[in-house]
Protein backbone atom coordinates (compact mmCIF):
# COMPACT_ATOMS: atom_id res chain seq x y z
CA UNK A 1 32.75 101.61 12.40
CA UNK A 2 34.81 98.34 10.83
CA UNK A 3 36.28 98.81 7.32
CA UNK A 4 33.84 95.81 6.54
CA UNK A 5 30.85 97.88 7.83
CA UNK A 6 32.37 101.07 6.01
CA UNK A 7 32.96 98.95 2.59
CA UNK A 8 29.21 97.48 3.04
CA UNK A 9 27.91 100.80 3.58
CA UNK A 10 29.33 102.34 0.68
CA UNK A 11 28.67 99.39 -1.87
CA UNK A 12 25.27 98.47 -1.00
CA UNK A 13 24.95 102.69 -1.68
CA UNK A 14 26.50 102.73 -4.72
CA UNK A 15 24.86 99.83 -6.08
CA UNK A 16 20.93 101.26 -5.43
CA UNK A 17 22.94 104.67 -7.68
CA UNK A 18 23.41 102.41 -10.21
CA UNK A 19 19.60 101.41 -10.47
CA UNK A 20 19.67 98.26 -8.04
CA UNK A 21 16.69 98.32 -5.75
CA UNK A 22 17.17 97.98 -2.09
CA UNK A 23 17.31 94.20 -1.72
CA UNK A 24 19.49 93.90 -4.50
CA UNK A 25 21.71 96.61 -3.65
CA UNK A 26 22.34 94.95 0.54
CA UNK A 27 22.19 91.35 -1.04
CA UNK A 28 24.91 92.01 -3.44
CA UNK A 29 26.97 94.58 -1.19
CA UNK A 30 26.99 91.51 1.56
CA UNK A 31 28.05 88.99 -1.00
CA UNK A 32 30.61 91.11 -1.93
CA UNK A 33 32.12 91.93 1.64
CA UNK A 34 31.14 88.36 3.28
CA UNK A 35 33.77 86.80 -0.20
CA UNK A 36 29.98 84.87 -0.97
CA UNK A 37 29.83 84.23 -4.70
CA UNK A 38 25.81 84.65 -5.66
CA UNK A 39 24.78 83.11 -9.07
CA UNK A 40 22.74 85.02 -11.11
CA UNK A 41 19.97 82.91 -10.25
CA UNK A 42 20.20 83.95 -6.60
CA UNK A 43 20.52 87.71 -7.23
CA UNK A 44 17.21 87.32 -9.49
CA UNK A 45 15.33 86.68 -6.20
CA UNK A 46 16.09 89.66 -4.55
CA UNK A 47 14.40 91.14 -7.52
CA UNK A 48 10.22 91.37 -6.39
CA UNK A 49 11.54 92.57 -2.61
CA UNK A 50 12.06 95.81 -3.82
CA UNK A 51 9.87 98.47 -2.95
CA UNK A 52 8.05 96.86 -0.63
CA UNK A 53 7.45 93.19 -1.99
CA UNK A 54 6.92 94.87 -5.48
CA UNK A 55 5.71 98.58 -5.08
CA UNK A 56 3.54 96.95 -2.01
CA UNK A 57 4.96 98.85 0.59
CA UNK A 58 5.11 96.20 3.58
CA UNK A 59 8.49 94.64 4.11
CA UNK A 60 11.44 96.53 3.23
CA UNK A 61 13.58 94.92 1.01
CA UNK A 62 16.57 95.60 2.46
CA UNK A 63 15.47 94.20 5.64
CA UNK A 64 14.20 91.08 3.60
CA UNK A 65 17.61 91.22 1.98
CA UNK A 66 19.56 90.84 5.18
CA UNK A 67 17.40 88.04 5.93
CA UNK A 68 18.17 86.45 2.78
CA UNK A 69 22.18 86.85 3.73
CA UNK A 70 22.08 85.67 7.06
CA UNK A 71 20.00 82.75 5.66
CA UNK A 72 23.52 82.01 3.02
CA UNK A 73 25.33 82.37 6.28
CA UNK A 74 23.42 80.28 8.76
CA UNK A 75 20.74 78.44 6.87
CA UNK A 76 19.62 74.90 6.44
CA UNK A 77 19.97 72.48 3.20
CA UNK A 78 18.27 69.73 5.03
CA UNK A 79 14.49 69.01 6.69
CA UNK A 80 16.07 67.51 8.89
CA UNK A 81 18.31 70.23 10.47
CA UNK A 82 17.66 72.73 12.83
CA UNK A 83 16.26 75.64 11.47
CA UNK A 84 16.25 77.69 14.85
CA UNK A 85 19.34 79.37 14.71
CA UNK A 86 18.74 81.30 12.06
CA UNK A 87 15.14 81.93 12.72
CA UNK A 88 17.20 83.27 15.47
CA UNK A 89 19.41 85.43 13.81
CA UNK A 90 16.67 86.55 11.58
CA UNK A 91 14.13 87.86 14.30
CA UNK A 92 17.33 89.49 16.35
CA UNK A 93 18.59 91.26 13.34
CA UNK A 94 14.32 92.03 12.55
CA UNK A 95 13.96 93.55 15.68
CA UNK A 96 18.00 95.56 15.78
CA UNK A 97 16.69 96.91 12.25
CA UNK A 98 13.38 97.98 13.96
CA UNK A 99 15.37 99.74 16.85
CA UNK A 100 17.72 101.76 14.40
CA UNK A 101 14.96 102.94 11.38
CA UNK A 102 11.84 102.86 13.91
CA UNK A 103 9.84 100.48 11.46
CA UNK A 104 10.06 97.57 8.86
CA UNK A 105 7.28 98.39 6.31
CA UNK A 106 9.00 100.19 3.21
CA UNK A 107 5.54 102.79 3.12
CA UNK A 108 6.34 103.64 7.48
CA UNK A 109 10.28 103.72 6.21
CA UNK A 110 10.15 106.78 3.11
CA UNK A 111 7.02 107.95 3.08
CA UNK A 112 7.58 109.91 -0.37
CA UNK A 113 6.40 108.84 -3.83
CA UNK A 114 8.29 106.03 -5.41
CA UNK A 115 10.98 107.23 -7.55
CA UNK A 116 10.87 110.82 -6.97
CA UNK A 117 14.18 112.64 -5.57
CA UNK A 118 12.89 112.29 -1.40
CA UNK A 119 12.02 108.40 -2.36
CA UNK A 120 15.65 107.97 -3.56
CA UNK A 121 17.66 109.95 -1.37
CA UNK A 122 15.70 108.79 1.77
CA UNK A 123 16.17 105.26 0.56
CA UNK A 124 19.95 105.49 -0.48
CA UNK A 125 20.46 106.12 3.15
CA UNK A 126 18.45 103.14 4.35
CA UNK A 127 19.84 100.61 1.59
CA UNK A 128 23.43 101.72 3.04
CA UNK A 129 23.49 102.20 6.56
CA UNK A 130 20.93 98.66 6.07
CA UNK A 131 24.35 97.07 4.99
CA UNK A 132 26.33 98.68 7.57
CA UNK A 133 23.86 97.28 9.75
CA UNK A 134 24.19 94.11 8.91
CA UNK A 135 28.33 94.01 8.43
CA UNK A 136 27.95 95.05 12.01
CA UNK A 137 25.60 92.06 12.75
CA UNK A 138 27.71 89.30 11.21
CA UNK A 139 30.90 90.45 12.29
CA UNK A 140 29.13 90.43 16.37
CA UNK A 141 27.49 86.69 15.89
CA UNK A 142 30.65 85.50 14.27
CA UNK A 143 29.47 84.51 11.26
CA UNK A 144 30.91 83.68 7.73
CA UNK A 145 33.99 82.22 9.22
């Protein structure tokens, strides 16, 4: 494992102890590593991912989270431009996510209650190795440079 991967891990962890949610936690733990300075405007989005989409259960938010950084990385300002590289990135890092947890949906992910101790520890674990994940990811396609 890279010391980025290791420092990801371990951030995106510490920051869902601190009372982030998952999408915040990876968001801000990628940020940090990638040297990507989010506003506090672009942290607030992360916000409603959490849980679920909101206590909804579907898509995690850390996996919507990783989206959102690959999107800072690799996405478009401009109609005009090509969005299919990172609708590339996107569905390969979907699908590498999908491979490691064996699902996407936050209810198919941690099963337990929100907020009791299972729901927390069980998603510690994904928020982290989530940003390990994705450390892993950039530094493969390259990106951020």
């Amino acid at each position: 494992m890279s010391e980025k991967a290791t420092e990801a891990r371990n951030a995106a962890g510490q920051y869902f102890k601190d009372g982030f949610n998952c999408a915040e936690a990876v968001l801000r733990a990628t940020a940090d590593t990638a040297g990507i300075k989010l506003d506090e405007q672009a942290m607030r989005m992360t916000t409603g991912f959490g849980g679920g989409l909101g206590h909804a259960g579907c898509v995690c938010g850390a996996l919507a989270a990783s989206v959102m950084a690959l999107g800072l990385m690799e996405g478009r300002t401009a109609a005009a431009e090509s969005r299919e590289a990172a609708y590339a990135l996107a569905n390969e890092f979907h699908d590498r996510f999908q491979t490691k947890f064996g699902a996407t949906c936050c209810r198919a992910l941690n099963p337990h209650p929100f907020e009791t101790r299972e729901h927390l520890v069980n998603c510690v674990k994904i928020t982290g190795n989530t940003a390990k994940l994705l450390q892993e990811f950039i530094a493969e396609k390259q990106l951020g440079k």
